[in-house]
Protein backbone atom coordinates (compact mmCIF):
# COMPACT_ATOMS: atom_id res chain seq x y z
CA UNK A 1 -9.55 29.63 -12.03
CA UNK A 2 -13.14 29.81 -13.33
CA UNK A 3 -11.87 31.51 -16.40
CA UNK A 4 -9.87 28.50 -17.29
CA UNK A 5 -12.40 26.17 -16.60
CA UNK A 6 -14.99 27.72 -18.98
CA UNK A 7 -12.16 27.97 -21.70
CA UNK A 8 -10.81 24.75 -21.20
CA UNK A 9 -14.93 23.23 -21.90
CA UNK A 10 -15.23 25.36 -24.60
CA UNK A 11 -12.69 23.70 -26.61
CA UNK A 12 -13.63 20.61 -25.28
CA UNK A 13 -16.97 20.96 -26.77
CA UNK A 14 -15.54 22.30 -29.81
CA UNK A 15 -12.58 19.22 -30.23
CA UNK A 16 -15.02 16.28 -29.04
CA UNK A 17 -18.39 17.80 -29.42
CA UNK A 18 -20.87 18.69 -26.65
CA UNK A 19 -22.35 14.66 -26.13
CA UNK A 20 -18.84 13.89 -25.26
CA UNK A 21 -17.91 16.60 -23.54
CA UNK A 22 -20.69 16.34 -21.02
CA UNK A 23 -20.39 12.40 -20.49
CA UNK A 24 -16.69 13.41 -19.78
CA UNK A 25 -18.11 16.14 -17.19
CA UNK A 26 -20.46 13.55 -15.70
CA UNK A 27 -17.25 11.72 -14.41
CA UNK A 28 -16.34 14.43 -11.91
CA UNK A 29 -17.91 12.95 -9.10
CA UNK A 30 -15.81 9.97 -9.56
CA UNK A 31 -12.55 11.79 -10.58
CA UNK A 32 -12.80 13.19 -6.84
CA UNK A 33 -13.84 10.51 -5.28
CA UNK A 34 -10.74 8.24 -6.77
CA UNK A 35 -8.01 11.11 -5.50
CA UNK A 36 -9.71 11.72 -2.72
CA UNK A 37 -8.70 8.07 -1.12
CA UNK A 38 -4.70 8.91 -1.57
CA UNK A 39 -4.87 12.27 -0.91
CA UNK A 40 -7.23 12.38 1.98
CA UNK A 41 -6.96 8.79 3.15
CA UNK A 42 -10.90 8.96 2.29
CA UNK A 43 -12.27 4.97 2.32
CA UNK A 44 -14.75 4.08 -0.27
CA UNK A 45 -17.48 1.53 0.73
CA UNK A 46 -19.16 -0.82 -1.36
CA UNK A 47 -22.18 1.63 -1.74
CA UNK A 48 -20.11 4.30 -3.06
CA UNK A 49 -18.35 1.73 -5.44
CA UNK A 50 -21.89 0.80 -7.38
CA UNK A 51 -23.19 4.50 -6.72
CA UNK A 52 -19.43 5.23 -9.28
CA UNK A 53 -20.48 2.34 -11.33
CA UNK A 54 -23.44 3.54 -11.92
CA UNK A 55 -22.49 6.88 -12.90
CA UNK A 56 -20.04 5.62 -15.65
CA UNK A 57 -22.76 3.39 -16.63
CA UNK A 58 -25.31 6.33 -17.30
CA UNK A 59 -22.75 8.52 -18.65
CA UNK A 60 -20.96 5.89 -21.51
CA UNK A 61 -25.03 5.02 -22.25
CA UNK A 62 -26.28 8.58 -22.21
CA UNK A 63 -23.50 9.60 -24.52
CA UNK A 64 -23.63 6.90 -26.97
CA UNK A 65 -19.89 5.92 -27.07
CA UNK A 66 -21.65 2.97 -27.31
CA UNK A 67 -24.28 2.26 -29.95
CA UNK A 68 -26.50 -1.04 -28.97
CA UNK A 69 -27.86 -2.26 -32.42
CA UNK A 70 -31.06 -2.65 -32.59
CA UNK A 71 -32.84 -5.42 -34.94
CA UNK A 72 -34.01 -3.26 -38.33
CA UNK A 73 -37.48 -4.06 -39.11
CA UNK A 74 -38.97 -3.28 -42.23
CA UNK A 75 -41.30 -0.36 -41.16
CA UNK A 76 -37.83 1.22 -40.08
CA UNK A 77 -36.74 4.24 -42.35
CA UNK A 78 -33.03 3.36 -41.55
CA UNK A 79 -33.24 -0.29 -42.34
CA UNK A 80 -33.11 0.75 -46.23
């Protein structure tokens, strides 16, 4: 099984790139968590809820599917 796992990142990384690939792998814990409630019968309390928020937060932000704009100033090298 571990042999397929580290093929199956490797051409993740190589089809979506490593920044994507490792905001996808940040979502494990959550992945889990969701099937383990109809698998297991697991409950999920409100503390678990925001601690899966939180990781989706940090990984969409961390991986910059999305860009906040910030102003351009004129001292920026970009803003040209």
């Amino acid at each position: 099984m571990g042999i397929i796992a580290n093929y199956s990142y490797a051409f993740a990384i190589r089809r979506l790139g490593a920044e994507m690939s490792a905001a996808i792998g940040a979502f494990t814990p959550v992945v889990a968590a969701l099937i383990a409630i109809p698998v297991f019968g697991e409950t999920v309390s409100v503390l678990t809820l925001c601690a899966m928020a939180l990781i989706v937060l940090g990984a969409v932000l961390a991986s910059e599917v999305i860009v906040l704009r910030r102003p351009k100033t004129k001292s920026d090298p970009q803003a040209a």
